[in-house]
PDB file of N, CA and C in Angstrom:
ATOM      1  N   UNK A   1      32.650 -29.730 -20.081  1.00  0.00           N
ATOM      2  CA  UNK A   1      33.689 -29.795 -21.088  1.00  0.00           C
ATOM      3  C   UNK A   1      33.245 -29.071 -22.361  1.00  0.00           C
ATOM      4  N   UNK A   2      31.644 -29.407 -22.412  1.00  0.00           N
ATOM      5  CA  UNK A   2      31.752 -28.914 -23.647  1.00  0.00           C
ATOM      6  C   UNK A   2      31.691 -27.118 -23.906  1.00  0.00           C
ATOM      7  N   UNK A   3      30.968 -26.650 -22.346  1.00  0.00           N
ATOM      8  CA  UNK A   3      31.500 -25.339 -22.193  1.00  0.00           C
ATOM      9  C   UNK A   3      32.597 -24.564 -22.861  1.00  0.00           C
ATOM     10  N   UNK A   4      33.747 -25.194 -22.250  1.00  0.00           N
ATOM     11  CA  UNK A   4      34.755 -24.716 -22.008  1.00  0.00           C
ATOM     12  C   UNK A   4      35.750 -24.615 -23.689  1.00  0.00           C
ATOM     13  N   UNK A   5      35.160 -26.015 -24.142  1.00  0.00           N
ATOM     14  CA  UNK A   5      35.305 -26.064 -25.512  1.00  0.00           C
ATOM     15  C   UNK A   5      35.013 -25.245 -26.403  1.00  0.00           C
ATOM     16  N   UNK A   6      33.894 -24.285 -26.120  1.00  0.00           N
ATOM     17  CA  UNK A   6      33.159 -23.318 -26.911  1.00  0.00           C
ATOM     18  C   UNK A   6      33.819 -21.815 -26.321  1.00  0.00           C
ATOM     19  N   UNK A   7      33.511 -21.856 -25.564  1.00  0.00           N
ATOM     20  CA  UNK A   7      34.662 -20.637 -24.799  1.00  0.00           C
ATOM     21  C   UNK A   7      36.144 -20.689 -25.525  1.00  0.00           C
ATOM     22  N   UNK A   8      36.595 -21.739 -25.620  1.00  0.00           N
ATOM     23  CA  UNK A   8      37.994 -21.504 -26.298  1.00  0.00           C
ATOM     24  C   UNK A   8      37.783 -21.143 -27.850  1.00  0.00           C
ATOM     25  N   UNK A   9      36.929 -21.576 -28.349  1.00  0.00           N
ATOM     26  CA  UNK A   9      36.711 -21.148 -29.802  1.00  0.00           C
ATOM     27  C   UNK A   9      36.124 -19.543 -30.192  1.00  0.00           C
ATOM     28  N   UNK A  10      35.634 -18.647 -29.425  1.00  0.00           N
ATOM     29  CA  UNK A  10      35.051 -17.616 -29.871  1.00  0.00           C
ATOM     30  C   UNK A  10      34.190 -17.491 -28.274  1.00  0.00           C
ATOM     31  N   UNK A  11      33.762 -15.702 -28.557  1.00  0.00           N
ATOM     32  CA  UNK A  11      32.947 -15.046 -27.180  1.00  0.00           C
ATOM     33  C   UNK A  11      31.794 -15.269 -27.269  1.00  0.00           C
ATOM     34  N   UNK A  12      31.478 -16.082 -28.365  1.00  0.00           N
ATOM     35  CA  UNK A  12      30.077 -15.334 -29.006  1.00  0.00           C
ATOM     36  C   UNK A  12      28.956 -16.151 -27.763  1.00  0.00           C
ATOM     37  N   UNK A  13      27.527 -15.926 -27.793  1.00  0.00           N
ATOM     38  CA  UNK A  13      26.432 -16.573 -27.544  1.00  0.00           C
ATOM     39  C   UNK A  13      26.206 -17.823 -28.350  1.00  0.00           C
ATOM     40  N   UNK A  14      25.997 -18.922 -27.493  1.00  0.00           N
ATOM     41  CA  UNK A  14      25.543 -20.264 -28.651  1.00  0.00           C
ATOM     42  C   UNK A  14      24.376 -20.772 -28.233  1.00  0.00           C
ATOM     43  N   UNK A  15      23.063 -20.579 -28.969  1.00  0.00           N
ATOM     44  CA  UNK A  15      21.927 -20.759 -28.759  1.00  0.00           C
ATOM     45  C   UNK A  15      21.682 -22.433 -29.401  1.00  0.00           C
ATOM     46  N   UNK A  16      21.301 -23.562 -28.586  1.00  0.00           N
ATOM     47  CA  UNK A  16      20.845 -24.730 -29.125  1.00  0.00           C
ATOM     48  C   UNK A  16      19.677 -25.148 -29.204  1.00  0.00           C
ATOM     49  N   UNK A  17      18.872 -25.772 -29.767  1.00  0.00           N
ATOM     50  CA  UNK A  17      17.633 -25.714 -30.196  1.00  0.00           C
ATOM     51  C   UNK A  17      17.222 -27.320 -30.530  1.00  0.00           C
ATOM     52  N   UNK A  18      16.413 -27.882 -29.346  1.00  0.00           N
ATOM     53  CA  UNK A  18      15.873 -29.196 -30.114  1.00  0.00           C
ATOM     54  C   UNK A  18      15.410 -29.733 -31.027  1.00  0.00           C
ATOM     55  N   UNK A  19      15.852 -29.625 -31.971  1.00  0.00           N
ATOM     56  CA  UNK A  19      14.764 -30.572 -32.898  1.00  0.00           C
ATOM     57  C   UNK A  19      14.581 -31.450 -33.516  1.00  0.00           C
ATOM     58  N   UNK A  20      14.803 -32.993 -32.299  1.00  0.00           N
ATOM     59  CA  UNK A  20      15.199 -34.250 -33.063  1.00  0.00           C
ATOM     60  C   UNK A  20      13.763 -34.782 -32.687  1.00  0.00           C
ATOM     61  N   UNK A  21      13.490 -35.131 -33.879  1.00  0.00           N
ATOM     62  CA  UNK A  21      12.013 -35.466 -34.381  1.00  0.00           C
ATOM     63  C   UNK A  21      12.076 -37.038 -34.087  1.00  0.00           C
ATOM     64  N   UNK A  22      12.905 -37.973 -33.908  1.00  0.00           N
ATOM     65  CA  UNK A  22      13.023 -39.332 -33.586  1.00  0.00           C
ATOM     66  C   UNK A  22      12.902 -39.633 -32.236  1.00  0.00           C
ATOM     67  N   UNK A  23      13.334 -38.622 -31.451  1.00  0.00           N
ATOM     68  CA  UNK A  23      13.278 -38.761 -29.858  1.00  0.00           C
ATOM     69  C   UNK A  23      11.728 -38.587 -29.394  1.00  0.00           C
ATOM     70  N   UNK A  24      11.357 -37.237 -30.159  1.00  0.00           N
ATOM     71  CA  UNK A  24       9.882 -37.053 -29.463  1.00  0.00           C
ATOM     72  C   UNK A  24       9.142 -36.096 -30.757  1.00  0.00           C
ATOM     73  N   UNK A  25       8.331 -36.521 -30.923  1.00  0.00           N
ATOM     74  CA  UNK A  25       7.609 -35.446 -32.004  1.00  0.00           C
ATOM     75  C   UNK A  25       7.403 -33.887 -32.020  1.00  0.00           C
ATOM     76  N   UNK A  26       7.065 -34.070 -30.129  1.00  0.00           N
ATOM     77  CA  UNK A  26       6.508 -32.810 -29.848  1.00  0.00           C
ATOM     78  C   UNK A  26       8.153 -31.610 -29.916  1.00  0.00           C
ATOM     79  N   UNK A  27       9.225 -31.939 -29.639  1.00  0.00           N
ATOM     80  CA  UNK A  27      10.364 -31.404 -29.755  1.00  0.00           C
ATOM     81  C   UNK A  27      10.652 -30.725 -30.915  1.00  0.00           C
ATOM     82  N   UNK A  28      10.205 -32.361 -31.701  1.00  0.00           N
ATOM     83  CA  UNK A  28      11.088 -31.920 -33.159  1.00  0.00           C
ATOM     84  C   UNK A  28       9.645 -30.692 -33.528  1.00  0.00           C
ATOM     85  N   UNK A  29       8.534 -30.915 -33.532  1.00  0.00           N
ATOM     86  CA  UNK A  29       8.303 -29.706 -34.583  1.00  0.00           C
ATOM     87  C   UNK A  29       8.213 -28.381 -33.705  1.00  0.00           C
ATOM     88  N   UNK A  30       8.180 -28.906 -32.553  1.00  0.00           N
ATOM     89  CA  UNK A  30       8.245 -27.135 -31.807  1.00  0.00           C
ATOM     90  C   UNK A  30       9.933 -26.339 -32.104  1.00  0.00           C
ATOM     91  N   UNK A  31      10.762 -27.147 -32.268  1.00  0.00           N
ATOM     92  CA  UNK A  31      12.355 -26.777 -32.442  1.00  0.00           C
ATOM     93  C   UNK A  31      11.958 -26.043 -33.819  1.00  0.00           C
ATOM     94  N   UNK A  32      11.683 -27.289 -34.702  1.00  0.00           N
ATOM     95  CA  UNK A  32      11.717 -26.831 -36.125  1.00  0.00           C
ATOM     96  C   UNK A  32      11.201 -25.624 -36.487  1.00  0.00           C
ATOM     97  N   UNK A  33       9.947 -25.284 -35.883  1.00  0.00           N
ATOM     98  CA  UNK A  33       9.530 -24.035 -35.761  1.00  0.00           C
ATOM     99  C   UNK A  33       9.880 -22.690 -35.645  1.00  0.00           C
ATOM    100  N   UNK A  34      10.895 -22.709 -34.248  1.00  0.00           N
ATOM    101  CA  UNK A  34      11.417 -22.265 -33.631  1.00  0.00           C
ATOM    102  C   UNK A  34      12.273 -21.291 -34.271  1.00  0.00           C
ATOM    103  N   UNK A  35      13.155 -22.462 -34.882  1.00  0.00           N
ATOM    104  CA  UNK A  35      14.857 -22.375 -35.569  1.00  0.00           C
ATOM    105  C   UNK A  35      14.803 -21.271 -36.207  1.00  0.00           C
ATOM    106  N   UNK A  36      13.964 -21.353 -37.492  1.00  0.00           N
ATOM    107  CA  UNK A  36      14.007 -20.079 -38.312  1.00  0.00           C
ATOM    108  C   UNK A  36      13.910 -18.775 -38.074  1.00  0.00           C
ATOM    109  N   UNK A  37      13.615 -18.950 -37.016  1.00  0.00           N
ATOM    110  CA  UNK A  37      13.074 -17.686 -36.100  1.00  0.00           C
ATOM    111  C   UNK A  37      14.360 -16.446 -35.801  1.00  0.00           C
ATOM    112  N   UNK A  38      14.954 -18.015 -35.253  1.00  0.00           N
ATOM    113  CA  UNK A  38      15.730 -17.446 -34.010  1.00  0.00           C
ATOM    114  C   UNK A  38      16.989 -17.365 -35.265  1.00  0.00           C
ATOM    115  N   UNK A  39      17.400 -18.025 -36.009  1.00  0.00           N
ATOM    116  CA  UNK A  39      17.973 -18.238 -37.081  1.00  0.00           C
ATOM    117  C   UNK A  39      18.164 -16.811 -37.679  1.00  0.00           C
ATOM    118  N   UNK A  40      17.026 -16.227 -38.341  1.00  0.00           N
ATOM    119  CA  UNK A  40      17.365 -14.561 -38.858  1.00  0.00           C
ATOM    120  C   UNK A  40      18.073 -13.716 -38.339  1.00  0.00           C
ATOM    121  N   UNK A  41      17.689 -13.869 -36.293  1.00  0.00           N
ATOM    122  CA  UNK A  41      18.870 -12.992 -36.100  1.00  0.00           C
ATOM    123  C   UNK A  41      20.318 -13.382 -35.452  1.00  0.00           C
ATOM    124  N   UNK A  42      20.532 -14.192 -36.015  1.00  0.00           N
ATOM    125  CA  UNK A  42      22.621 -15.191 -36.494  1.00  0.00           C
ATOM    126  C   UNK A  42      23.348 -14.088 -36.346  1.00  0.00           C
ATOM    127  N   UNK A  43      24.799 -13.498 -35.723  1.00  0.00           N
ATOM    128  CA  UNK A  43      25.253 -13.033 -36.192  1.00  0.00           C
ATOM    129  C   UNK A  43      26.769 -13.115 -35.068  1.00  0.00           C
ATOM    130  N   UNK A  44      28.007 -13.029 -35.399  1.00  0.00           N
ATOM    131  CA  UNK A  44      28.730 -13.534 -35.336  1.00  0.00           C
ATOM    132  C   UNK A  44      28.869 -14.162 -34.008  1.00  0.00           C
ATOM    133  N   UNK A  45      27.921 -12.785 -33.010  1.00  0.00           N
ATOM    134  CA  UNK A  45      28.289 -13.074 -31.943  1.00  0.00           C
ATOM    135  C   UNK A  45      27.074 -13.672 -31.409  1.00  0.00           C
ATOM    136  N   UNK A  46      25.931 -14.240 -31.625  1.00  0.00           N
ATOM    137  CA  UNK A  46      24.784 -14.915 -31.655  1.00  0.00           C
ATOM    138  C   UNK A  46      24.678 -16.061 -32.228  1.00  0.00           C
ATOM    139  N   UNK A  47      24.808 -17.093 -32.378  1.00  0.00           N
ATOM    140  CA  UNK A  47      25.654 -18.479 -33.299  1.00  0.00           C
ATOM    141  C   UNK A  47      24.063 -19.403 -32.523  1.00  0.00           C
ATOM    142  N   UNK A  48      23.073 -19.656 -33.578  1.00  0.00           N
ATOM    143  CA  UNK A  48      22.143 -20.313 -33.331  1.00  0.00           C
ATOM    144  C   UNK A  48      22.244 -22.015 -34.060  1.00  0.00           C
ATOM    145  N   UNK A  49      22.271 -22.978 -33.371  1.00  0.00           N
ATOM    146  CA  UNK A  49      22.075 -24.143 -33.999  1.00  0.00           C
ATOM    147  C   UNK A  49      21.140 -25.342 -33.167  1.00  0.00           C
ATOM    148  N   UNK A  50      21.332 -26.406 -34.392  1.00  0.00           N
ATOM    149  CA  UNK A  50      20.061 -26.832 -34.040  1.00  0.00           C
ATOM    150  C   UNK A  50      20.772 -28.387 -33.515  1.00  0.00           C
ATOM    151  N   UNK A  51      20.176 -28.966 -32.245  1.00  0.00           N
ATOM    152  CA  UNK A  51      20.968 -29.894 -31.468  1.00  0.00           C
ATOM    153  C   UNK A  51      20.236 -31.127 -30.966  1.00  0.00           C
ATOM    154  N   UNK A  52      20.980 -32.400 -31.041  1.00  0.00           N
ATOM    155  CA  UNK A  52      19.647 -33.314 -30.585  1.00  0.00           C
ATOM    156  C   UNK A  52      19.129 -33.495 -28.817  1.00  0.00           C
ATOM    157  N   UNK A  53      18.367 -34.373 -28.582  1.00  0.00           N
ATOM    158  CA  UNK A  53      17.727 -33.991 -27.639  1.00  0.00           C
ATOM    159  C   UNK A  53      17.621 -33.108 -26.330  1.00  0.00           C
ATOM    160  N   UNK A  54      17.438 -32.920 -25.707  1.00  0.00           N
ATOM    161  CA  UNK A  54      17.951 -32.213 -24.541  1.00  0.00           C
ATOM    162  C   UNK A  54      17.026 -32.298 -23.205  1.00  0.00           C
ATOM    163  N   UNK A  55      16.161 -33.010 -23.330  1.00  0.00           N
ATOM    164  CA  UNK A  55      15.342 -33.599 -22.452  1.00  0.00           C
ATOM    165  C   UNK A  55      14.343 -32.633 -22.292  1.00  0.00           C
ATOM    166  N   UNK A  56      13.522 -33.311 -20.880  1.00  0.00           N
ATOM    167  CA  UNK A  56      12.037 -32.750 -20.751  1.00  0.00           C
ATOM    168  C   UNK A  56      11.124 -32.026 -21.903  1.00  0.00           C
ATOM    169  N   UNK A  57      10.818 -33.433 -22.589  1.00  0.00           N
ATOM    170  CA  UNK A  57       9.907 -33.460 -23.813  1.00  0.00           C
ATOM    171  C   UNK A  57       8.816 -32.378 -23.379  1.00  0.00           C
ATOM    172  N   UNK A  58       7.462 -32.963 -22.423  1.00  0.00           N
ATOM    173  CA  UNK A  58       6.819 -32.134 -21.895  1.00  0.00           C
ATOM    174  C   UNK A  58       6.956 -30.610 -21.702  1.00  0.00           C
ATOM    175  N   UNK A  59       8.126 -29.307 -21.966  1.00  0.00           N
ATOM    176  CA  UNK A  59       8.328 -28.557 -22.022  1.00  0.00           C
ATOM    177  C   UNK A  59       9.144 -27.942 -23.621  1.00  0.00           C
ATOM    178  N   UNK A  60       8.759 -28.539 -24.568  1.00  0.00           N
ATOM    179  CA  UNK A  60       9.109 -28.805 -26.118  1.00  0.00           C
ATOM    180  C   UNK A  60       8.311 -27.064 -26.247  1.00  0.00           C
ATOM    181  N   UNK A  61       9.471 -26.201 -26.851  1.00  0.00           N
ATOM    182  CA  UNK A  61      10.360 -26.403 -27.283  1.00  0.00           C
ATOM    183  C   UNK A  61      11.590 -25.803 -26.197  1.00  0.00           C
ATOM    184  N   UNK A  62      12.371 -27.112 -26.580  1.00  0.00           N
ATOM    185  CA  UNK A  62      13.670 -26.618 -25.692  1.00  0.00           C
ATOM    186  C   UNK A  62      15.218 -26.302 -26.316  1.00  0.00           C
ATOM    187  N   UNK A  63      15.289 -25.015 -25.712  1.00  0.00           N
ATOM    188  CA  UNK A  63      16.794 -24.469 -25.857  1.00  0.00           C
ATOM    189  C   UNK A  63      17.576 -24.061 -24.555  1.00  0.00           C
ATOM    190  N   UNK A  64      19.292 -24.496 -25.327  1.00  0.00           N
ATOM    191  CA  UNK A  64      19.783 -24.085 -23.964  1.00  0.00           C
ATOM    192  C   UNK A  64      20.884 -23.422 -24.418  1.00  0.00           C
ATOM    193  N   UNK A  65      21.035 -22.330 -23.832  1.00  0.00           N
ATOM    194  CA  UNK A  65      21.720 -21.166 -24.198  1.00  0.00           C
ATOM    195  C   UNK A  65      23.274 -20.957 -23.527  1.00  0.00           C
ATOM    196  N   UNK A  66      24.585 -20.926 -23.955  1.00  0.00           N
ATOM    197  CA  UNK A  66      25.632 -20.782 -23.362  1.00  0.00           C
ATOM    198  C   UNK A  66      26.295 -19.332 -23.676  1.00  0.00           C
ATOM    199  N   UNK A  67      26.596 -18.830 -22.666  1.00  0.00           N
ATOM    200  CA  UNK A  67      26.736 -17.142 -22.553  1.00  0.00           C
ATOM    201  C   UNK A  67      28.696 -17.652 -22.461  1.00  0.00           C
ATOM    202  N   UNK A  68      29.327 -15.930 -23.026  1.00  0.00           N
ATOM    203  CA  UNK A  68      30.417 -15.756 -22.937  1.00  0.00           C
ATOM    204  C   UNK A  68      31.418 -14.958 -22.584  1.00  0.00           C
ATOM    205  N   UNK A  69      30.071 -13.988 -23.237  1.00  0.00           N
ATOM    206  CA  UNK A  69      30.145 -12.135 -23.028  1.00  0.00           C
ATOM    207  C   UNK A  69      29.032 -11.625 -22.024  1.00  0.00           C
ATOM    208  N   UNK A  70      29.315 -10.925 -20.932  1.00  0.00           N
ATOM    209  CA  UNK A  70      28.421 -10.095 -20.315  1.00  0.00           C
ATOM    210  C   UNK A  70      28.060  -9.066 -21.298  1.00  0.00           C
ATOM    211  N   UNK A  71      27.348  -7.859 -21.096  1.00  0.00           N
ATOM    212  CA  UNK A  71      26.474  -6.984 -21.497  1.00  0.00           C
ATOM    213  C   UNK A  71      27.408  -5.802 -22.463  1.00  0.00           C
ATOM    214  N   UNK A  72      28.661  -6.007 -21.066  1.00  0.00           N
ATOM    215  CA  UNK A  72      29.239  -4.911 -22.204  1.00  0.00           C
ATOM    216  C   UNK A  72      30.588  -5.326 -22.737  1.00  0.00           C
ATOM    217  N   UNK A  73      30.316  -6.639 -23.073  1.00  0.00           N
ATOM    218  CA  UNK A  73      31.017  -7.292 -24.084  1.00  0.00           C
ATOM    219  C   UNK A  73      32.647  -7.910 -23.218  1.00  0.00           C
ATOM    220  N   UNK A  74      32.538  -8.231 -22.190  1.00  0.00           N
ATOM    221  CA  UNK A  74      33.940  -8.337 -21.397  1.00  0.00           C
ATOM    222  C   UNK A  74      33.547  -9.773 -21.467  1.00  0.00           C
ATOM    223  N   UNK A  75      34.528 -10.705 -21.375  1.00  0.00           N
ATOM    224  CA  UNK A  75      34.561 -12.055 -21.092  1.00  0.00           C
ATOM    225  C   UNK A  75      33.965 -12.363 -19.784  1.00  0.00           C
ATOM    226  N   UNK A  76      33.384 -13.423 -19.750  1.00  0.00           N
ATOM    227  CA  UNK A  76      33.038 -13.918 -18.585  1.00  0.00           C
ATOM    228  C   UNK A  76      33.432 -15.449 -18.091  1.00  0.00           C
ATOM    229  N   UNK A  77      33.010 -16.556 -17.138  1.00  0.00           N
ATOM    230  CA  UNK A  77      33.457 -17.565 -17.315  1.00  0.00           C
ATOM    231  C   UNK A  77      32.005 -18.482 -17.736  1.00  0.00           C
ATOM    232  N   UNK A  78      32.308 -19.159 -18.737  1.00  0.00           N
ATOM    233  CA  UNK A  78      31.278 -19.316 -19.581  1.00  0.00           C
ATOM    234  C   UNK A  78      29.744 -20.383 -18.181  1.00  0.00           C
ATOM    235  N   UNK A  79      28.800 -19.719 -19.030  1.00  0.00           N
ATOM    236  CA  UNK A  79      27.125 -20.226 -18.199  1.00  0.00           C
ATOM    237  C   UNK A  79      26.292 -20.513 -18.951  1.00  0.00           C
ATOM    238  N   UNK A  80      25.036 -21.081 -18.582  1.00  0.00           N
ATOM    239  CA  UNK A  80      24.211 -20.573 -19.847  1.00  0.00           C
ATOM    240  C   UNK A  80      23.536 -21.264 -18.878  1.00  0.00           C
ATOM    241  N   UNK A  81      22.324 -21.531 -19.952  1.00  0.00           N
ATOM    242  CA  UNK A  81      20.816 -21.279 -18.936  1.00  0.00           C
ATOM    243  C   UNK A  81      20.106 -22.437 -19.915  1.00  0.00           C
ATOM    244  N   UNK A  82      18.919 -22.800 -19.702  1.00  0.00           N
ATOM    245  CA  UNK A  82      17.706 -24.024 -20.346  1.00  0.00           C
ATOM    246  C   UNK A  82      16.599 -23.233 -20.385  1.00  0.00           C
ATOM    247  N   UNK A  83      15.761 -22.938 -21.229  1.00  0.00           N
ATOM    248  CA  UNK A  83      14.559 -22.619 -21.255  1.00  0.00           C
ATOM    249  C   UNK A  83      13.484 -23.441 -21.747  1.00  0.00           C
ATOM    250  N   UNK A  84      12.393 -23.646 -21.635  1.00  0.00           N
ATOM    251  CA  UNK A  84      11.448 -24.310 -22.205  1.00  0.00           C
ATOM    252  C   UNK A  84      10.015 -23.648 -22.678  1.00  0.00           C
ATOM    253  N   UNK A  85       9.618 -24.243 -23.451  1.00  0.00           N
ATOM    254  CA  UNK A  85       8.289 -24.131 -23.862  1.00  0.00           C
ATOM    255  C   UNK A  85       8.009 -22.618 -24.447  1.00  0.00           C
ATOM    256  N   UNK A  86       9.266 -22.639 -25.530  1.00  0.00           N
ATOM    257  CA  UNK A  86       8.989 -21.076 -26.143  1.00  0.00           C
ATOM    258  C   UNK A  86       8.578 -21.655 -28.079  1.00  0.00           C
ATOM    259  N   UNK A  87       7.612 -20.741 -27.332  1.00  0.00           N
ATOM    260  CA  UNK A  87       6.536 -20.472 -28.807  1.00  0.00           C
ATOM    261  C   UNK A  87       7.206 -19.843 -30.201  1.00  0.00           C
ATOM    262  N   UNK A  88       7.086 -19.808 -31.190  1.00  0.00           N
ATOM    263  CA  UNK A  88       6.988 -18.889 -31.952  1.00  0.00           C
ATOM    264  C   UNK A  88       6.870 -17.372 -31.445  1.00  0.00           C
ATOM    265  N   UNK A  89       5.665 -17.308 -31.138  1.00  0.00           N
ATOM    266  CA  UNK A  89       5.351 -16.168 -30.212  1.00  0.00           C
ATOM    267  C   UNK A  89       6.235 -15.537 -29.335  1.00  0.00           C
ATOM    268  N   UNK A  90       7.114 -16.150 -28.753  1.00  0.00           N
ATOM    269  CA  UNK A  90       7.514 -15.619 -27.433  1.00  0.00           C
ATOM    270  C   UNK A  90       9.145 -14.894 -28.463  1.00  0.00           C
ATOM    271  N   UNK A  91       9.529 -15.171 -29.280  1.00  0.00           N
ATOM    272  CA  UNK A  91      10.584 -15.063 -30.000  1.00  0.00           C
ATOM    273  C   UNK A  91      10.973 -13.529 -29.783  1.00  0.00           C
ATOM    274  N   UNK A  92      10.061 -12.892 -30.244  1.00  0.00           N
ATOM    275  CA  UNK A  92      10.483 -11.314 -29.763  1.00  0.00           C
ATOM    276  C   UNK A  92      11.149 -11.287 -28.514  1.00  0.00           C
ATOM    277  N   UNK A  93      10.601 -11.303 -27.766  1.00  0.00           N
ATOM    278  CA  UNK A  93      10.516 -11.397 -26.062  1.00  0.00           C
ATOM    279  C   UNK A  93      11.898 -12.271 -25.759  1.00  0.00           C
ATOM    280  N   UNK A  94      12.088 -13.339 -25.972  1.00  0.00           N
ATOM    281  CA  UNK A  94      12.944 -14.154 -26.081  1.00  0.00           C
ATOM    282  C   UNK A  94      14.350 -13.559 -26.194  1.00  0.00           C
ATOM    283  N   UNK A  95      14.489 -13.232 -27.892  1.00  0.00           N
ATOM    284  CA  UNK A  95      15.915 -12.421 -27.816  1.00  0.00           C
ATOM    285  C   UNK A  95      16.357 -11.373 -26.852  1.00  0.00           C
ATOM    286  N   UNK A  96      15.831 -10.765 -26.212  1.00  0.00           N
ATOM    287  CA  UNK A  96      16.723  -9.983 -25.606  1.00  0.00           C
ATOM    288  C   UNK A  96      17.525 -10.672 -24.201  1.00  0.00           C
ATOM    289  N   UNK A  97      16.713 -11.660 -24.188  1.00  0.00           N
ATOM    290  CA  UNK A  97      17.615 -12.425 -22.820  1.00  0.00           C
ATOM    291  C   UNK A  97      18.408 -12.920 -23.273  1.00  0.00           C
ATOM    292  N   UNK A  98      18.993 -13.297 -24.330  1.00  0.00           N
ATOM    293  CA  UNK A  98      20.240 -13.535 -25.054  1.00  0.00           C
ATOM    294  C   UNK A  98      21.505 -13.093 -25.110  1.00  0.00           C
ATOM    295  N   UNK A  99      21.193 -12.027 -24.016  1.00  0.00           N
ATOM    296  CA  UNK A  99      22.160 -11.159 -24.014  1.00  0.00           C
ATOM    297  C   UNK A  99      22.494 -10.842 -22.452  1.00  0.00           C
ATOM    298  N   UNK A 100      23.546 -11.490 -21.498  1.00  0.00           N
ATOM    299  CA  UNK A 100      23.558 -10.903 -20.268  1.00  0.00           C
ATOM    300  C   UNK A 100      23.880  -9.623 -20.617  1.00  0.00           C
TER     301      UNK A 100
END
């Protein structure tokens, strides 16, 4: 539902990002970390926010990504994907899969 909800509002990419520090520590500061990161590159069609838990602490930090647009910008029927255990580091590397 909540897919489909976001699909009706705009094409864009919606990147979510754990970082509820009450659920698990290790989440919240690997999210918190994270955020700013991924945060700089925002842009209309890239919509990064920050969301509470999302499970499997043990793989902190976790985001889960809902796609809208394929590659060359045509609608699709909305997907997205879970990733875990991305660093600071991996952030470069990271964005471009952001993008089917």
């Amino acid at each position: 539902e909540l897919a489909s909800h976001i699909y009706s509002l705009d094409h864009a990419t919606h990147v979510f990002v754990c970082c509820h520090k009450k659920r698990d520590s290790a989440c919240g500061e690997a999210g918190e970390a994270i955020y700013p990161l991924l945060q700089k590159n925002a842009t209309k069609m890239l919509r990064i926010h920050k969301c509470t838990c999302l499970g499997s602490h043990q793989y902190a930090s976790m985001v889960s990504v809902f796609y809208s647009l394929n590659a060359r910008g045509h609608p699709i029927r909305t997907c997205g994907d879970i990733y875990g255990m991305i660093s600071p580091e991996d952030i470069p590397d990271f964005l471009p899969s952001l993008y089917l």
